[in-house]
N, C-alpha and C. Protein backbone atom coordinates (compact mmCIF):
# COMPACT_ATOMS: atom_id res chain seq x y z
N UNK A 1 -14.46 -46.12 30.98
CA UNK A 1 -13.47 -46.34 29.92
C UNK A 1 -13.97 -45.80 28.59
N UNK A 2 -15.04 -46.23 27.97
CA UNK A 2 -16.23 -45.56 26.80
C UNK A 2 -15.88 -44.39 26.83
N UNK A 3 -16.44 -43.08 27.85
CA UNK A 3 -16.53 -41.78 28.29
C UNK A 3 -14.81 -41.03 27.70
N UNK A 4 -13.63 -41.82 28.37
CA UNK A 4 -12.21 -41.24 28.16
C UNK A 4 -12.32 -41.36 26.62
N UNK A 5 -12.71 -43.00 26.07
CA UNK A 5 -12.35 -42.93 24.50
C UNK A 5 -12.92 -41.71 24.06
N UNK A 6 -14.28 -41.57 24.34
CA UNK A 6 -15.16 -40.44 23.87
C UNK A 6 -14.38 -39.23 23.65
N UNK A 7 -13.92 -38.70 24.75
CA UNK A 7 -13.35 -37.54 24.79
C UNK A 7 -12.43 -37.08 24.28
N UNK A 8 -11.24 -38.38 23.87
CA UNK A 8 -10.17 -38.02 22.84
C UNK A 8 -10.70 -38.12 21.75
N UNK A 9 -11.76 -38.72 21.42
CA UNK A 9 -11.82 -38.34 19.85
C UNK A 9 -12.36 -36.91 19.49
N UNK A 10 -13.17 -36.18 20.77
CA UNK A 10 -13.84 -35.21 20.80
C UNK A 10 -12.49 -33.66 20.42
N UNK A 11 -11.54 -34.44 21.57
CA UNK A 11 -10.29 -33.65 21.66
C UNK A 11 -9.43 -33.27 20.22
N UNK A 12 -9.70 -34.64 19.46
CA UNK A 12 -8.58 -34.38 18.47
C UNK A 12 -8.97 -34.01 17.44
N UNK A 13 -10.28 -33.05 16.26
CA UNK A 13 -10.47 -32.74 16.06
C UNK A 13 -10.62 -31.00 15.91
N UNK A 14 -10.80 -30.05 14.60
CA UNK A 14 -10.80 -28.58 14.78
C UNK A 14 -12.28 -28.31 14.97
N UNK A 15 -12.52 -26.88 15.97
CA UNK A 15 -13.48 -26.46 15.91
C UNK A 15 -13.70 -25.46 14.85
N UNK A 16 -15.29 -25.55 14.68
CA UNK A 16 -15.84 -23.87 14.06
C UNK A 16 -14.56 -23.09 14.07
N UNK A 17 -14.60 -22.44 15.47
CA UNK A 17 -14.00 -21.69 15.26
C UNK A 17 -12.33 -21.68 14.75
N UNK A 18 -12.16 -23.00 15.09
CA UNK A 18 -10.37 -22.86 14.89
C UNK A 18 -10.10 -22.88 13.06
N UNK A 19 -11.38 -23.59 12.54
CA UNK A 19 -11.31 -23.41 11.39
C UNK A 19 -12.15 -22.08 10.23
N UNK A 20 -12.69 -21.32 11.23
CA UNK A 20 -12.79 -20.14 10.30
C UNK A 20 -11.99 -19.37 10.95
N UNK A 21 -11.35 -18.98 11.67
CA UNK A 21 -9.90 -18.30 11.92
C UNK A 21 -9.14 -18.76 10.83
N UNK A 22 -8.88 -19.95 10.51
CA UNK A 22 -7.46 -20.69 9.10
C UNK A 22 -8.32 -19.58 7.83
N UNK A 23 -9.34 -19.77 7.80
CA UNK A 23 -10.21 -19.65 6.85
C UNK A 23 -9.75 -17.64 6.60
N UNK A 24 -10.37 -17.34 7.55
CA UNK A 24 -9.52 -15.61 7.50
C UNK A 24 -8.48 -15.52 7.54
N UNK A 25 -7.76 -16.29 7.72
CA UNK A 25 -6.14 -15.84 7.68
C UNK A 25 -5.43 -16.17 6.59
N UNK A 26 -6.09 -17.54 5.68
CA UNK A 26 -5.97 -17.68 4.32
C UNK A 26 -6.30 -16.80 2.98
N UNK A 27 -7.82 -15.90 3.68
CA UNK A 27 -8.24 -15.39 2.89
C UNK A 27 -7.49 -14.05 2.55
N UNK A 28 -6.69 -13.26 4.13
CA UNK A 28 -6.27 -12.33 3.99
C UNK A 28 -4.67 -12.39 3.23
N UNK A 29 -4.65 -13.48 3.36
CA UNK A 29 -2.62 -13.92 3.00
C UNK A 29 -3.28 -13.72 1.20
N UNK A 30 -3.98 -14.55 0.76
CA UNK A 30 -4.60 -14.30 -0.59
C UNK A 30 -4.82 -12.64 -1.31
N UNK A 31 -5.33 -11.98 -0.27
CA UNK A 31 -6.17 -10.43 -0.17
C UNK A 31 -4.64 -9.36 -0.79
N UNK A 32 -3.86 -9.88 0.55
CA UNK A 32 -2.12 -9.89 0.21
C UNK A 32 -1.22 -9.92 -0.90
N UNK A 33 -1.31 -10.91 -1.13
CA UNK A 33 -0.91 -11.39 -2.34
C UNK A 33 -1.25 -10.79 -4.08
N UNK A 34 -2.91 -10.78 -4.00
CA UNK A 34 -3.43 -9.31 -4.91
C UNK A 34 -3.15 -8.56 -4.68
N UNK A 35 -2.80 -7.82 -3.56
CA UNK A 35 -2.60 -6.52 -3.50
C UNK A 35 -1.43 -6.30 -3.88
N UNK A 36 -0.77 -6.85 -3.65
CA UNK A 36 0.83 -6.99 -3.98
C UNK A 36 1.42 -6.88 -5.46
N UNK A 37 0.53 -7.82 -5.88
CA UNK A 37 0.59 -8.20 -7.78
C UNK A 37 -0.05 -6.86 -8.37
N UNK A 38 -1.24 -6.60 -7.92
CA UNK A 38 -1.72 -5.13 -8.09
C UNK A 38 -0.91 -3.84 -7.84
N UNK A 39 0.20 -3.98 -7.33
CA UNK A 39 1.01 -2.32 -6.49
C UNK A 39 2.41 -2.52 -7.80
N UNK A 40 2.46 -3.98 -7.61
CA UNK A 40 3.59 -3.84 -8.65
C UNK A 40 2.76 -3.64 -10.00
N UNK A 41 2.02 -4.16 -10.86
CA UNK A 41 1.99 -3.76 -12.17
C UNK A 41 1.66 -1.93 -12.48
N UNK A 42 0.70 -1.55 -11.23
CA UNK A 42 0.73 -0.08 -11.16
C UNK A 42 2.12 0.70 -11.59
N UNK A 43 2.72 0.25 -10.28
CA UNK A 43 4.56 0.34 -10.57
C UNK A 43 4.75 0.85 -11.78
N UNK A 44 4.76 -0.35 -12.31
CA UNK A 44 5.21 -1.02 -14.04
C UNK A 44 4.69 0.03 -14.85
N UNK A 45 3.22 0.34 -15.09
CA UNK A 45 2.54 1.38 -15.82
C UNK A 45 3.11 2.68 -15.44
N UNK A 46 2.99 2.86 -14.48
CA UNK A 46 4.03 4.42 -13.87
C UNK A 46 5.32 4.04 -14.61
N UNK A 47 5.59 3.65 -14.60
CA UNK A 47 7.84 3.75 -14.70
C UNK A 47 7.27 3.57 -16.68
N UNK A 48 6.55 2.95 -17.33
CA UNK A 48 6.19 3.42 -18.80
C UNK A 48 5.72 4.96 -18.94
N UNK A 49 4.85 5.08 -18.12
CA UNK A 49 4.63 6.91 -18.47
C UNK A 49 6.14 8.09 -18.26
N UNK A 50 6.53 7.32 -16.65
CA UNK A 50 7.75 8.22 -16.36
C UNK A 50 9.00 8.04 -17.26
N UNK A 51 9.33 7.22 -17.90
CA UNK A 51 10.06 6.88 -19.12
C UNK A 51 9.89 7.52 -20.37
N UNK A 52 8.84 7.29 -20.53
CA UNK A 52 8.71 8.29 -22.07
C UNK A 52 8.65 9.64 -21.58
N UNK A 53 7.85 10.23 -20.34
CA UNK A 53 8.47 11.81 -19.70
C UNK A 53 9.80 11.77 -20.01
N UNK A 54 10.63 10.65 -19.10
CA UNK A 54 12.37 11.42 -19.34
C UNK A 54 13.42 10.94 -20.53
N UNK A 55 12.44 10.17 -21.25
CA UNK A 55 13.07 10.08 -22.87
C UNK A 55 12.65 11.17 -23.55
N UNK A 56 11.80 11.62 -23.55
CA UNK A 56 11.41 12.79 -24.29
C UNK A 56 12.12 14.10 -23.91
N UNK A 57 12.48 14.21 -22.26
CA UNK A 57 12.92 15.39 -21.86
C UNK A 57 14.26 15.43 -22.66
N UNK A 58 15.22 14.22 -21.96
CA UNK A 58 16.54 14.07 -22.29
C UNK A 58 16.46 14.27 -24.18
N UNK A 59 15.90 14.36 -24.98
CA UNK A 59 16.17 14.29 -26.07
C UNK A 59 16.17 15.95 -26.65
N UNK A 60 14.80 16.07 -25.72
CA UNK A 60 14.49 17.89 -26.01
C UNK A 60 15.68 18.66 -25.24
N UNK A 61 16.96 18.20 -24.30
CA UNK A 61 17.46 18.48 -23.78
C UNK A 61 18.70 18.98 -24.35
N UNK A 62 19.43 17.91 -24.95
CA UNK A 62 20.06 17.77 -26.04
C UNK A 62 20.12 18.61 -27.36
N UNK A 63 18.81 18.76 -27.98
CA UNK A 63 18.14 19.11 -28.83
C UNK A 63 18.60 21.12 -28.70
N UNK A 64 17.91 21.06 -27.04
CA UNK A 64 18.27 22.92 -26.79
C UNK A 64 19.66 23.13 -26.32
N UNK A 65 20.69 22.04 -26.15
CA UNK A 65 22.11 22.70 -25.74
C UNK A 65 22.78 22.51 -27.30
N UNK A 66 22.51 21.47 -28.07
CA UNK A 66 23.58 21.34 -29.30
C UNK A 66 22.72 21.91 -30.44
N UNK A 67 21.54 22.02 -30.65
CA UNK A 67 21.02 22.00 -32.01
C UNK A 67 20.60 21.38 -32.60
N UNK A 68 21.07 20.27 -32.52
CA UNK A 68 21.08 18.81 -33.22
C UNK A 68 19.96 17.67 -32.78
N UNK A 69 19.14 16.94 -32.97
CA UNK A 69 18.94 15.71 -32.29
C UNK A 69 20.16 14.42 -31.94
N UNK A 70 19.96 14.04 -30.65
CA UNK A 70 20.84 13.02 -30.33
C UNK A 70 20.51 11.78 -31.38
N UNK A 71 21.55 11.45 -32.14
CA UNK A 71 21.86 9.96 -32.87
C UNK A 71 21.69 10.46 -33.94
N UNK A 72 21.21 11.84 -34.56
CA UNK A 72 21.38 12.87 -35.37
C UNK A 72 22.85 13.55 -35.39
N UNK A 73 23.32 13.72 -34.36
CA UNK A 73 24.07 14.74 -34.07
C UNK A 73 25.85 14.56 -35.14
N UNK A 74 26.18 15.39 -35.86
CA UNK A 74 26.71 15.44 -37.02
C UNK A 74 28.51 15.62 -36.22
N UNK A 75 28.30 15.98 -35.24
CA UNK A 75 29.59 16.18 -34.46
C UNK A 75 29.52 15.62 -33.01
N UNK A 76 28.81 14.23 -32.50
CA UNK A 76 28.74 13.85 -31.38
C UNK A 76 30.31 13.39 -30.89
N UNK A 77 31.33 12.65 -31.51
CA UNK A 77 31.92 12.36 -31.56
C UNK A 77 33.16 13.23 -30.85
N UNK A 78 32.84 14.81 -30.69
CA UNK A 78 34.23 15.56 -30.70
C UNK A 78 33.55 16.36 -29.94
N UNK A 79 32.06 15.89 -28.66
CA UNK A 79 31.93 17.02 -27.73
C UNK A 79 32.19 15.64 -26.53
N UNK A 80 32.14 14.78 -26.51
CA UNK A 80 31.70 13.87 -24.92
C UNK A 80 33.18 13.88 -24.73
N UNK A 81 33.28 13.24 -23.42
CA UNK A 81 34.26 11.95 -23.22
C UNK A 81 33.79 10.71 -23.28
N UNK A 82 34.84 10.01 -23.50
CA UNK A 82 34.89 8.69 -23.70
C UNK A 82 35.18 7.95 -24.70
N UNK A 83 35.20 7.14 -25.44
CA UNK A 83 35.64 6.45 -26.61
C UNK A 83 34.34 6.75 -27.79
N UNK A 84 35.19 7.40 -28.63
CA UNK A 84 34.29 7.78 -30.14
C UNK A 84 34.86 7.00 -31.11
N UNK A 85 33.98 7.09 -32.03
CA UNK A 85 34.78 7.04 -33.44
C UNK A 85 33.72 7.70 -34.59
N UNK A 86 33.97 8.25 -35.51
CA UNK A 86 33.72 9.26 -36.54
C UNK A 86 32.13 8.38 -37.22
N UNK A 87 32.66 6.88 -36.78
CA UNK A 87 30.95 6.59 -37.52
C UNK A 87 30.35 6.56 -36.50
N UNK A 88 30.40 7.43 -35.33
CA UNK A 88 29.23 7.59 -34.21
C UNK A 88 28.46 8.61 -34.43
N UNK A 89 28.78 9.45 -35.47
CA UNK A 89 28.13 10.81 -35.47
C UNK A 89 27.50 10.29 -36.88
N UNK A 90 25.96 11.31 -36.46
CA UNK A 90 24.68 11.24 -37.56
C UNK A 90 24.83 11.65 -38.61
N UNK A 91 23.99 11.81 -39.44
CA UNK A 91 24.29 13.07 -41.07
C UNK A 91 23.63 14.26 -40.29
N UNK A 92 23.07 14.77 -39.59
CA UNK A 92 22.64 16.10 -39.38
C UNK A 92 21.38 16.37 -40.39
N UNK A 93 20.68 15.50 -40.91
CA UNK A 93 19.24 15.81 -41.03
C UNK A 93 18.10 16.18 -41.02
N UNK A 94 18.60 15.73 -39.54
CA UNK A 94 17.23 16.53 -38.69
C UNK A 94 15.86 15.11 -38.46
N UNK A 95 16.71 13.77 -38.89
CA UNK A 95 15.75 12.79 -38.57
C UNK A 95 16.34 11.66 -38.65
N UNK A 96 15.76 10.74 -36.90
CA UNK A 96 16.69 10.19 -36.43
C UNK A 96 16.26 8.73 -37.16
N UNK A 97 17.30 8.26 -37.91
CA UNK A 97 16.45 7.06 -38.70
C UNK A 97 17.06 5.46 -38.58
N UNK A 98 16.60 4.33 -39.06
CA UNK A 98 17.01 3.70 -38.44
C UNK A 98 15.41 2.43 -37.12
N UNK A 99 15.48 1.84 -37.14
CA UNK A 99 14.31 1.32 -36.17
C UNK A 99 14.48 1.25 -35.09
N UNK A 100 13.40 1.14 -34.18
CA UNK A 100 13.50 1.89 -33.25
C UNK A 100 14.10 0.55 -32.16
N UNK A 101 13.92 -0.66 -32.63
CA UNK A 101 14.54 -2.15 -31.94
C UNK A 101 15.75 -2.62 -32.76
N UNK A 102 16.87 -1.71 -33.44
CA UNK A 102 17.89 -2.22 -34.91
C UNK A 102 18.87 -2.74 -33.47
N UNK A 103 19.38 -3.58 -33.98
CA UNK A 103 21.03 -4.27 -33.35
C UNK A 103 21.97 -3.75 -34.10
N UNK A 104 21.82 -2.46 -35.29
CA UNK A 104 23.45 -1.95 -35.79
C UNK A 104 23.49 -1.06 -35.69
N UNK A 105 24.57 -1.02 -34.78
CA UNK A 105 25.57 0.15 -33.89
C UNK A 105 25.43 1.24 -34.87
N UNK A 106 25.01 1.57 -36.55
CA UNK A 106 25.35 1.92 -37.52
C UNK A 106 24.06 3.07 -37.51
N UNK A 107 23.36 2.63 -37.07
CA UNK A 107 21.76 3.31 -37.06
C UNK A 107 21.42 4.55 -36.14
N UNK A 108 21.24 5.41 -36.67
CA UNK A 108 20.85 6.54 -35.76
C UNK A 108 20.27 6.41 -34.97
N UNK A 109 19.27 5.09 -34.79
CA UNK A 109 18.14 4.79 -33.72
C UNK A 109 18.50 3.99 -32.49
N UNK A 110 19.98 3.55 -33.13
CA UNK A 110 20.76 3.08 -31.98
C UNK A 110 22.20 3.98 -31.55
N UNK A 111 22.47 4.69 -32.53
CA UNK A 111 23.67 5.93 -32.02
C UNK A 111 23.47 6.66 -31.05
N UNK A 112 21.79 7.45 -31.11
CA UNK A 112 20.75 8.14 -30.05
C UNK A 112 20.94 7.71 -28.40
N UNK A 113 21.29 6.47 -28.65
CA UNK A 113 21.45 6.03 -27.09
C UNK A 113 23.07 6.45 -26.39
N UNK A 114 24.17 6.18 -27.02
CA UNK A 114 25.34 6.65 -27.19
C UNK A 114 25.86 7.92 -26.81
N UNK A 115 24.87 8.92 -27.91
CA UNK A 115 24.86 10.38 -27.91
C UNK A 115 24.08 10.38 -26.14
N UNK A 116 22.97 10.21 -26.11
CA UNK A 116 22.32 10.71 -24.31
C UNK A 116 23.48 10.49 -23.63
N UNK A 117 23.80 9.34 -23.84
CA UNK A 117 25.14 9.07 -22.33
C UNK A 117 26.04 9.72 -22.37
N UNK A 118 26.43 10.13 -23.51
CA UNK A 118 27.77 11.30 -23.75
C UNK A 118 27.36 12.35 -23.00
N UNK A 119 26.54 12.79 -23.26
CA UNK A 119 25.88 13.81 -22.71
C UNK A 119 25.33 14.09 -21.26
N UNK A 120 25.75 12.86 -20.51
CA UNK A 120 25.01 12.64 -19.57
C UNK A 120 23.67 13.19 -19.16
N UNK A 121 22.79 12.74 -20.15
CA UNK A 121 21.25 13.00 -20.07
C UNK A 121 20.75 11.77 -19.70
N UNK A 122 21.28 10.50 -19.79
CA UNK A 122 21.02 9.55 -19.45
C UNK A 122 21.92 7.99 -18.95
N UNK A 123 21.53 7.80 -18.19
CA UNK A 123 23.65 6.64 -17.85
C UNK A 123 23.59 5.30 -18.33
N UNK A 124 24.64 4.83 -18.46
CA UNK A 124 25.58 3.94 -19.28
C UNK A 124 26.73 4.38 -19.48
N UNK A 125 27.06 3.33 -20.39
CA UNK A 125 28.38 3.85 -20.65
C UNK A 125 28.97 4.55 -21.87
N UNK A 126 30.27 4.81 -22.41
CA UNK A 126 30.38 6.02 -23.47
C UNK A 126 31.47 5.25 -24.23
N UNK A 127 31.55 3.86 -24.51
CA UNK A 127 32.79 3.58 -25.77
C UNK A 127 31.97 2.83 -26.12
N UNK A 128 33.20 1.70 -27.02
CA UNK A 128 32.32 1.52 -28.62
C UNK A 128 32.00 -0.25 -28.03
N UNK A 129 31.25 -0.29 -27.05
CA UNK A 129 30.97 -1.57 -27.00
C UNK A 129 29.47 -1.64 -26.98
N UNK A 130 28.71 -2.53 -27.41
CA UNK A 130 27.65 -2.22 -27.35
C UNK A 130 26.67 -2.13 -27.01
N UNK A 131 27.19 -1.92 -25.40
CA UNK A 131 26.09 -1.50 -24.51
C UNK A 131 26.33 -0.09 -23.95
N UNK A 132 27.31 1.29 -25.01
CA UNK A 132 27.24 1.71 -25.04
C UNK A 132 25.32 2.38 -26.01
N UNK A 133 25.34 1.63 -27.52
CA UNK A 133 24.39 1.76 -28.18
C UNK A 133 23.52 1.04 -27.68
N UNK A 134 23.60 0.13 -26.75
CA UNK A 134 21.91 -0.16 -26.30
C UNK A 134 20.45 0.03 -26.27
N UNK A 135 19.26 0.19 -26.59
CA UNK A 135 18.26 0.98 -25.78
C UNK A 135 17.90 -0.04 -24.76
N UNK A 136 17.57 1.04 -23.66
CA UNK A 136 17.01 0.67 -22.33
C UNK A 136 15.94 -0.25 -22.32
N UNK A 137 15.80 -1.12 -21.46
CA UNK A 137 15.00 -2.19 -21.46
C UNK A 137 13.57 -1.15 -20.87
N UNK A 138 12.18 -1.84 -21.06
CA UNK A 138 11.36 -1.18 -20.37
C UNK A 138 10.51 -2.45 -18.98
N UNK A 139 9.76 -1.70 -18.46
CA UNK A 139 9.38 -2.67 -17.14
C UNK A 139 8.96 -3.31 -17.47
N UNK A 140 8.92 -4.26 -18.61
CA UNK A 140 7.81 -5.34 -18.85
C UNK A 140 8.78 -6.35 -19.40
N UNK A 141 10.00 -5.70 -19.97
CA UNK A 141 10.63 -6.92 -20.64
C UNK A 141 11.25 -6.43 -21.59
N UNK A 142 10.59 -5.27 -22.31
CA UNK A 142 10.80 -5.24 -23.89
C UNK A 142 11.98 -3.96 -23.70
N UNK A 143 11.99 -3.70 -24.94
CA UNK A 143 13.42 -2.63 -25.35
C UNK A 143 12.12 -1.09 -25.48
N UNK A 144 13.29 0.00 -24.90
CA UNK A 144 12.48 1.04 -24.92
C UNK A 144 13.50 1.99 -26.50
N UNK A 145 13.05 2.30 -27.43
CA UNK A 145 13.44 2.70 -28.54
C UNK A 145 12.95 3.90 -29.18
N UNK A 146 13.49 4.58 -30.55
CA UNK A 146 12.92 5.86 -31.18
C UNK A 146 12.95 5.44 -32.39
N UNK A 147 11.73 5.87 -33.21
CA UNK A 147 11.75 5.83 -34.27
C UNK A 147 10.60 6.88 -35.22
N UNK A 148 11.18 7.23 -36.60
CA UNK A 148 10.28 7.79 -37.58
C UNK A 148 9.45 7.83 -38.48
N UNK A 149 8.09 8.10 -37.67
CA UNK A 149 6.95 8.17 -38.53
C UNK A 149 6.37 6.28 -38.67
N UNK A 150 6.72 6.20 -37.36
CA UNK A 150 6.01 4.64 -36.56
C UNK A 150 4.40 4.63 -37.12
N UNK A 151 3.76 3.55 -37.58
CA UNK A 151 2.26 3.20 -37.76
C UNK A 151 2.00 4.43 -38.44
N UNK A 152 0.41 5.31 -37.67
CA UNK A 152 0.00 6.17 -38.44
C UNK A 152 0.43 7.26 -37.61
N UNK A 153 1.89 7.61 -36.75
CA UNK A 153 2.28 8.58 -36.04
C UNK A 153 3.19 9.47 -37.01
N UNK A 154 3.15 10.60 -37.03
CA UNK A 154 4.43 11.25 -37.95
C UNK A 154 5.29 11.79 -36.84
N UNK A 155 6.59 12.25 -37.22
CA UNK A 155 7.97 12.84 -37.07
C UNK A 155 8.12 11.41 -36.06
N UNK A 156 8.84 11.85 -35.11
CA UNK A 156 9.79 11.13 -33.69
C UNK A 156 8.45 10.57 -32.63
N UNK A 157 9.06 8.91 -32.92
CA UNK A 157 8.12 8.61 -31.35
C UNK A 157 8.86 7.19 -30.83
N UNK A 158 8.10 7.53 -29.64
CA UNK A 158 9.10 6.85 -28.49
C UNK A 158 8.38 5.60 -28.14
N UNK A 159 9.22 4.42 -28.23
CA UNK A 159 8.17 2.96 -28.83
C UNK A 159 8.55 1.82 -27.52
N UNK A 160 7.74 1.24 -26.41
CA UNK A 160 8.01 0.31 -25.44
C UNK A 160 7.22 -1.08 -26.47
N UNK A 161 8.48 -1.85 -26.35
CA UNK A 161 8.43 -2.87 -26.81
C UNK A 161 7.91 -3.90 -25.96
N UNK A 162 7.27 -4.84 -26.45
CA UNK A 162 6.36 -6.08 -25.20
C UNK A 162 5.38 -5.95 -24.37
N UNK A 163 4.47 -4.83 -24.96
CA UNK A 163 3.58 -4.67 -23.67
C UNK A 163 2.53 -5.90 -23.53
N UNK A 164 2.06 -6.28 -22.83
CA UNK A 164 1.14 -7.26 -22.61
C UNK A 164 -0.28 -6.50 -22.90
N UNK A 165 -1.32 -6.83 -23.70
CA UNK A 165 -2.26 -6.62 -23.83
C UNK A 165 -3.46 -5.45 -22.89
N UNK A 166 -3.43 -6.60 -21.75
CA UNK A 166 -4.09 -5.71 -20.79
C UNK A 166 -3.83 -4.41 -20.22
N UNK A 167 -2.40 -4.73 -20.19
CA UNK A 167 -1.26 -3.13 -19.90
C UNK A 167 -1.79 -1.94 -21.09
N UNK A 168 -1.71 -2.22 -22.49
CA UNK A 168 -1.69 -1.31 -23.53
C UNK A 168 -3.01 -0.83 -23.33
N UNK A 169 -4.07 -1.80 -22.80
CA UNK A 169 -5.66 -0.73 -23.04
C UNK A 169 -5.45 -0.23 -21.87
N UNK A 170 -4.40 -0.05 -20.01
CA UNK A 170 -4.66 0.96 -19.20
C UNK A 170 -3.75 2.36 -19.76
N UNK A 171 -2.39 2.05 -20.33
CA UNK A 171 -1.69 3.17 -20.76
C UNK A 171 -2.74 4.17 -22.17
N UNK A 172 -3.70 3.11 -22.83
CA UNK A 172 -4.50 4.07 -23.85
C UNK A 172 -5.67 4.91 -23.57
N UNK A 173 -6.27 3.74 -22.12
CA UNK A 173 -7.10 4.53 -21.02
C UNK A 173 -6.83 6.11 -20.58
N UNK A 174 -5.50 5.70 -19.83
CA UNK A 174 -4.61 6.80 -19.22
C UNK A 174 -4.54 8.22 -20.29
N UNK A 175 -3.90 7.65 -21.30
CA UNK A 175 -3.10 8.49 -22.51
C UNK A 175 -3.83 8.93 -23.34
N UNK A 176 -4.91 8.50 -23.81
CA UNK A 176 -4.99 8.76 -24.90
C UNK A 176 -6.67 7.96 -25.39
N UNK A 177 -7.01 7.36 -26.57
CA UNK A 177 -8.62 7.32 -26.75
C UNK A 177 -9.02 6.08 -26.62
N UNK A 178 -8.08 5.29 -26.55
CA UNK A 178 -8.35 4.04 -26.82
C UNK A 178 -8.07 3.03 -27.88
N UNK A 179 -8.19 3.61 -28.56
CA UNK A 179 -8.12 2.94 -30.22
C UNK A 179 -6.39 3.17 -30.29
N UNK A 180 -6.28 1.39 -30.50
CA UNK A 180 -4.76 1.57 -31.02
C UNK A 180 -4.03 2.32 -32.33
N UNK A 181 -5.03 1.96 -33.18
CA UNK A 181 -4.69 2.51 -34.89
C UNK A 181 -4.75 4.19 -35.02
N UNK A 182 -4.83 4.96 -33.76
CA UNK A 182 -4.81 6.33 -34.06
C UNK A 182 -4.62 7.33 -32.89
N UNK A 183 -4.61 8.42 -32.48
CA UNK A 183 -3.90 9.15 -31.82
C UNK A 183 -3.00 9.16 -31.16
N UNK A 184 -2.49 9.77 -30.03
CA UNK A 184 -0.97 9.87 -29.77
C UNK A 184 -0.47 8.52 -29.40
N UNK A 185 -0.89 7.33 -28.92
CA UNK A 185 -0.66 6.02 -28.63
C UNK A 185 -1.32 5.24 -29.32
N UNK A 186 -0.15 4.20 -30.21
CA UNK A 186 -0.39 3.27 -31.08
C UNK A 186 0.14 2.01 -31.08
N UNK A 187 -0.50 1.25 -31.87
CA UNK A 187 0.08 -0.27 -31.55
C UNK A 187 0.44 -0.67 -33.40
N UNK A 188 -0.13 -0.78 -33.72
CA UNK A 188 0.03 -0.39 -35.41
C UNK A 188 -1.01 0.08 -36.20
N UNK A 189 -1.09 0.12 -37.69
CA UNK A 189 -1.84 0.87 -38.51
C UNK A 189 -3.03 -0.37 -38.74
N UNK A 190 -3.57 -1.40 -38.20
CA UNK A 190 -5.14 -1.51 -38.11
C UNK A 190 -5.71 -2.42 -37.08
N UNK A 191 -4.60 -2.30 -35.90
CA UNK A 191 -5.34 -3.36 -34.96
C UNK A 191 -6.36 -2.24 -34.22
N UNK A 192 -7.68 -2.82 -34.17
CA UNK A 192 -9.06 -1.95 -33.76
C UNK A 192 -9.28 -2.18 -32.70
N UNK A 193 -8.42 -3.38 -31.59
CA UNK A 193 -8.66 -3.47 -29.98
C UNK A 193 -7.26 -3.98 -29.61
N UNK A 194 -7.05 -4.33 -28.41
CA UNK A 194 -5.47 -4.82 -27.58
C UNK A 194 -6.43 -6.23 -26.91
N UNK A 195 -5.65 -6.91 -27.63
CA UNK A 195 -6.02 -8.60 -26.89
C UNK A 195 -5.30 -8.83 -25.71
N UNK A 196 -5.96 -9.38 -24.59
CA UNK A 196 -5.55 -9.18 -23.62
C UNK A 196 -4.36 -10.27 -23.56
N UNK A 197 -4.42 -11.12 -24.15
CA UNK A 197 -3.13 -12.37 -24.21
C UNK A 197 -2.16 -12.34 -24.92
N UNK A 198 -2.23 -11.10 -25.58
CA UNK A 198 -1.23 -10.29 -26.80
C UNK A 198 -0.38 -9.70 -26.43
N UNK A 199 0.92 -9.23 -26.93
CA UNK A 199 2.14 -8.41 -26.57
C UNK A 199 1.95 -7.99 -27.58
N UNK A 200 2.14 -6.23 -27.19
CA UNK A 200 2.61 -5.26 -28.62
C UNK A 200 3.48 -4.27 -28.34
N UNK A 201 4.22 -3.63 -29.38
CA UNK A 201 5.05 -2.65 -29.28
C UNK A 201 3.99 -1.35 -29.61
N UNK A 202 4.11 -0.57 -28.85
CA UNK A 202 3.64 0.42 -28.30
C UNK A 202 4.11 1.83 -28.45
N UNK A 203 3.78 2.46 -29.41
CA UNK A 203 4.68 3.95 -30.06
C UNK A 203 3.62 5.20 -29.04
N UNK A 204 4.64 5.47 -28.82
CA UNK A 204 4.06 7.30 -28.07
C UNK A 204 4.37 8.13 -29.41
N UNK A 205 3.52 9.30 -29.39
CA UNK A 205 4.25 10.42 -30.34
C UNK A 205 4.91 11.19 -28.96
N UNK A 206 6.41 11.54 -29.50
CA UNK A 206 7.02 12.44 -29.14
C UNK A 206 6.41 13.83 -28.66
């Protein structure tokens, strides 16, 4: 009778092995899981580089069929389809002004978005509502925008709003020297590192 008790208690218990099998199969579901979080923020950093590639193209695009810069453009109004009106078109300057995150429809830095879609250089939509003037969100959260003579950048640059810290030192890695306060990638005119628990808006030069 002793011997049977014995044996069920022997029985109902995990072995070694049944528990380093849980043990690898936890570890790899984990292994998983990084890798996963890792493929997407890669993602994320790609679709910021490939973004400012086809913001920049679409603008230089524009730029060689009309003359004009888009949200510049002095006659946007009377080449697209779709719903215009006469305060959609720029002064013809030659500089697109205005910030590069403004909410008025009024601003060249938000007309610019308007003008691409007319143009179909970039999609949305083409009347006067205002997600015609939108700018595009970027992969992190923030608004992707243009603006002139950002921090210590001169003429036109192309600005992702919200980057998370750690993100801005791989895109400065990638891009450029490192240092936010100076060459072609900037964060503003004197931050000397990117805190990793920080969000910043993030200017490319054009």
């Amino acid at each position: 009778m002793n011997m049977q008790i014995m044996n069920k208690h022997r029985q109902s218990g995990f072995t070694l092995v049944e528990i380093a099998i849980v043990l690898v199969i936890i570890g790899l579901l984990i292994g998983g899981v990084l890798k996963g979080r890792e493929m997407i923020t890669n993602a994320k950093i790609k679709r910021i580089e490939n973004d400012f590639a086809g913001v920049s193209a679409a603008i230089y695009a524009y730029q060689d069929r009309y003359g004009v810069l888009p949200g510049d453009d002095p006659a946007a109004s009377t080449r697209f389809a779709g719903t215009w009106r006469s305060s959609d078109n720029g002064d013809g300057n030659g500089n697109i002004s205005g910030g590069w995150s403004s909410t008025n429809n009024g601003d060249e830095s938000r007309k610019i978005w308007k003008h691409l879609r007319g143009a179909g250089l970039i999609a949305g939509p083409v009347d006067n509502a205002n997600a015609s003037y939108q700018q595009p969100s970027n992969s992190f959260g923030g608004l992707t925008g243009v603006d002139l003579n950002l921090y210590n950048l001169s003429g036109h640059n192309i600005v992702f709003g919200e980057i998370p810290g750690d993100i801005a030192q791989i895109l400065e890695a990638r891009g450029d020297d490192g240092v936010p306060s100076r060459g072609s990638i900037q964060a503003n005119n004197t931050q000397t590192t990117y805190q990793i628990d920080s969000r910043y808006d993030i200017a490319f030069r054009q």
